[in-house]
Structure formats: structure tokens, C-alpha cells
Protein backbone atom coordinates (compact mmCIF):
# COMPACT_ATOMS: atom_id res chain seq x y z
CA UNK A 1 -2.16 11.26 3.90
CA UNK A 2 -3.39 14.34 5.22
CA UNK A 3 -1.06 16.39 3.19
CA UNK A 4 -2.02 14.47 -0.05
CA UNK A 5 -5.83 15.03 1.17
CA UNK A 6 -4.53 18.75 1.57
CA UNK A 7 -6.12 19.10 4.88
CA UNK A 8 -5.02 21.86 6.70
CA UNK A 9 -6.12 20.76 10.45
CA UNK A 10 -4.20 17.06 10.28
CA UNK A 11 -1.36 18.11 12.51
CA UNK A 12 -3.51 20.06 14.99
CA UNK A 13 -5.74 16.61 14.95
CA UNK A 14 -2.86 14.49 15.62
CA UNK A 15 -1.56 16.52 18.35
CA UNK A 16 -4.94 16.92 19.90
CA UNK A 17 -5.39 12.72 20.58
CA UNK A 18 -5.17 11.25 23.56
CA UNK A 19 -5.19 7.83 22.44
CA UNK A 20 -3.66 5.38 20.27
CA UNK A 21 -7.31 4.86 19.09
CA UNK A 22 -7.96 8.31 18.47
CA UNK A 23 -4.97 8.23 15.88
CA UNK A 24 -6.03 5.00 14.56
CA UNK A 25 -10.02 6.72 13.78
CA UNK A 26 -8.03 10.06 11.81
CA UNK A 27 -6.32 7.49 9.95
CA UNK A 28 -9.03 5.20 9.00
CA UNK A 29 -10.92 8.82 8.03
CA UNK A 30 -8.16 9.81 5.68
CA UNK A 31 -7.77 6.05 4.13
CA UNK A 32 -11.92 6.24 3.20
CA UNK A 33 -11.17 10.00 2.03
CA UNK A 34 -8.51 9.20 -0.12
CA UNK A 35 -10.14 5.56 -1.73
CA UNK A 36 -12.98 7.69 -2.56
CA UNK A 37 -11.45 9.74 -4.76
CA UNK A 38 -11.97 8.84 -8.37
CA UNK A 39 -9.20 8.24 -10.20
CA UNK A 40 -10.79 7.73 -13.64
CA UNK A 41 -10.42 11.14 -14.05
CA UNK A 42 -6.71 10.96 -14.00
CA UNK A 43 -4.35 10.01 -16.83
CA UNK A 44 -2.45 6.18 -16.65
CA UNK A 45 0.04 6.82 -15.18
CA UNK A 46 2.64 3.65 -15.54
CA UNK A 47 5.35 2.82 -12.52
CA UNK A 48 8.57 1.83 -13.21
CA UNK A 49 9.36 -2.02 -14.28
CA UNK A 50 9.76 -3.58 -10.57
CA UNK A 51 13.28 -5.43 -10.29
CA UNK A 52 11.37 -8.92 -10.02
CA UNK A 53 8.74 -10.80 -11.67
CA UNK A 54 5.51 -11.95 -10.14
CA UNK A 55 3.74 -14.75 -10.44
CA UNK A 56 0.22 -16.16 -10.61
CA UNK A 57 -0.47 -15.40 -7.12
CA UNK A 58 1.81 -12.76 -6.62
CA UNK A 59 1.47 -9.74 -9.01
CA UNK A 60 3.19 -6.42 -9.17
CA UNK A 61 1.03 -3.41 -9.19
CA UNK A 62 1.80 -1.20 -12.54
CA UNK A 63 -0.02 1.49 -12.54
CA UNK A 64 -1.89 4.70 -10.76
CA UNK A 65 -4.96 2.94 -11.32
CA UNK A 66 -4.17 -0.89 -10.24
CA UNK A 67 -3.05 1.03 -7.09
CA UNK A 68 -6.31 2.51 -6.46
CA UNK A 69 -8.09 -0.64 -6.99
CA UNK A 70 -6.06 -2.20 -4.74
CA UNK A 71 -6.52 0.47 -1.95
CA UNK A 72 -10.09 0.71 -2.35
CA UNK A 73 -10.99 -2.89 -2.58
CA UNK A 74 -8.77 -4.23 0.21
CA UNK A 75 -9.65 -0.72 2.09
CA UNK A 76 -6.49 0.54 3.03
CA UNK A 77 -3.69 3.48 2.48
CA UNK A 78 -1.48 1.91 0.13
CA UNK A 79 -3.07 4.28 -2.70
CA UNK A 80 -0.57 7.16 -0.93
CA UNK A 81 2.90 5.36 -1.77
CA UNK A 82 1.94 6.47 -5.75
CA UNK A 83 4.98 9.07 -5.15
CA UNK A 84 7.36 6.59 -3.94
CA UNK A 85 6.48 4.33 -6.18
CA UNK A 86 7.42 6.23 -9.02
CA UNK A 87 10.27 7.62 -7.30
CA UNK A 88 11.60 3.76 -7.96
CA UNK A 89 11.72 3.53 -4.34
CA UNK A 90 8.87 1.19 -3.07
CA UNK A 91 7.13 -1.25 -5.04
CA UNK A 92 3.27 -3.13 -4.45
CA UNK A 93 2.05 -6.14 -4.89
CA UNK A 94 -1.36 -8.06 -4.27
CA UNK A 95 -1.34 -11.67 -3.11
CA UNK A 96 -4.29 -13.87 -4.19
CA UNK A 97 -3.18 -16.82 -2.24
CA UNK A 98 -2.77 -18.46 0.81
CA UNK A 99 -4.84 -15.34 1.25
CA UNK A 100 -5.71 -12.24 -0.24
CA UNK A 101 -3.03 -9.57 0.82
CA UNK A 102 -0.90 -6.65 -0.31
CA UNK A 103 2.54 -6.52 0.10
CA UNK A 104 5.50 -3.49 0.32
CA UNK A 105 8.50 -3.26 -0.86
CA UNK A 106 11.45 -0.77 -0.66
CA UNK A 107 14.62 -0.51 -1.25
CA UNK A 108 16.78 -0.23 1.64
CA UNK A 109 20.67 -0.25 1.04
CA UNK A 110 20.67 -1.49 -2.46
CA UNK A 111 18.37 -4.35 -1.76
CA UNK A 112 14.49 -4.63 -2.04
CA UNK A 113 12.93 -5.58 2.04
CA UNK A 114 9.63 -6.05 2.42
CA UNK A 115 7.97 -3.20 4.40
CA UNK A 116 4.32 -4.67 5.14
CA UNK A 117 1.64 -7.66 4.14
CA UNK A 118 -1.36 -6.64 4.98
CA UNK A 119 -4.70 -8.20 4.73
CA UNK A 120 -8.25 -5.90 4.43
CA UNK A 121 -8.48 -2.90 6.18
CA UNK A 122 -4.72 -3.53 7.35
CA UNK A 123 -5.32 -6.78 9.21
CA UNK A 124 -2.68 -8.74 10.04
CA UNK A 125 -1.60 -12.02 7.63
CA UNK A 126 -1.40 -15.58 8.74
CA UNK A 127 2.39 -17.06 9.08
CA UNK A 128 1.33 -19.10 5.36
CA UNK A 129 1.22 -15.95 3.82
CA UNK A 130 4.23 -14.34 5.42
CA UNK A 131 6.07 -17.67 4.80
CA UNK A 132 5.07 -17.62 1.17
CA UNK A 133 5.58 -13.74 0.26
CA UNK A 134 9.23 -14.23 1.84
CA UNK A 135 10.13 -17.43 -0.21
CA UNK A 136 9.05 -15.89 -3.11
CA UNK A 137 11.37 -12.80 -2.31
CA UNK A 138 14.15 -14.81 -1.93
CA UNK A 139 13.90 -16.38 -4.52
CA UNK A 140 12.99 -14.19 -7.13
């Protein structure tokens, strides 16, 4: 993220921590720094057709500008996978139920894994969620 912010100090920052909390507080800055960007200036900007449908509850992210939404309202750094995402290599989704949650995929060795569910501001999701994002991957 602090390449994408363009921030010239972010390794020198990083190095300088002395805690895991210290890394956590740079990272938090950069996540607020990067949701407040406006993106409304941008083009569209549509991602390639993810390998899967979604469903009611669990819906693919399409675009530049779904992503941002999704970063800014759940308030965390998903907003920085755009280039992977339209590299065909990782793929988002939000979750409106058991609870409200955003979910990563990539591909890893041919096959689509989830990488994260995260809840707001990159809380952790109940084992209902987990269990429901994972049957719906495997059987999608």
C-alpha cells in the first residue's frame, strides 16, 4: 500500500517499529489514506468475469468502483488488490449474510482458494460465515 500511496518513507517506517502494533498503526494509516481517495474521478474500470457465480448473499465485486465501496465502507485494504484483480489472479466478494464480510480469492495451482473473510476494519468472521463462504466455494 505504501507504494500505491507512493510514499517514499514506508520502508524506513516499517523498519523503524518495534512492535507488532506499531506495524499494525502504519497499516491502518495507509488503509484510511488509500479509502479516502476518490475514485469518481477515475474511469470504470470492469474486472474480468470471475470463474463462479454469486448469489444473493454472496456477490462478486466487478468493478474499480464496487471495490472502493467495499474498502471504504467495511474500512479495510482490499481497495489495493485492483492490480491483481485484473491481472485475473484474485477475485472479491462481499457477504451480506450470516454477516457482513468480504472475502478473497486467488488462484493457486489452477484452482481458486480462498485467501481471507474479513469482517469491518479486518475483524475476524464467526465459524457461520466461514462455514457458509466455504460451502458455497465448493460448490459453486
Amino acid at each position: 500500500m505504501g507504494r500505491q500511496l507512493r510514499n517514499p518513507k514506508t520502508e524506513y517506517n516499517l523498519l523503524s517499529c518495534q512492535s507488532v502494533n506499531q506495524v499494525h498503526e502504519i497499516h491502518d494509516r495507509f488503509v484510511e489514506k488509500m479509502n479516502e481517495l476518490t475514485f469518481e474521478q477515475y474511469e470504470l474500470v470492469n474486472y474480468p468475469d470471475p470463474p463462479f457465480e454469486g448469489t444473493k448473499t454472496i456477490i462478486p465485486i466487478l468493478n474499480n468502483k464496487e471495490l472502493h465501496i467495499e474498502g471504504r465502507s467495511m474500512k479495510h485494504c482490499i481497495v489495493s488488490y485492483h492490480k491483481r484483480i485484473l491481472q485475473n489472479d484474485y477475485f472479491v466478494l462481499k457477504v451480506l449474510e450470516p454477516e457482513r464480510a468480504t472475502v478473497g480469492l486467488h488462484k493457486k495451482n489452477g484452482r481458486i482458494a480462498i485467501d481471507q473473510i474479513r469482517l469491518k476494519c479486518n475483524r475476524m468472521p464467526s465459524e457461520q460465515t466461514k462455514e457458509v463462504v466455504y460451502w458455497w466455494l465448493q460448490n459453486t
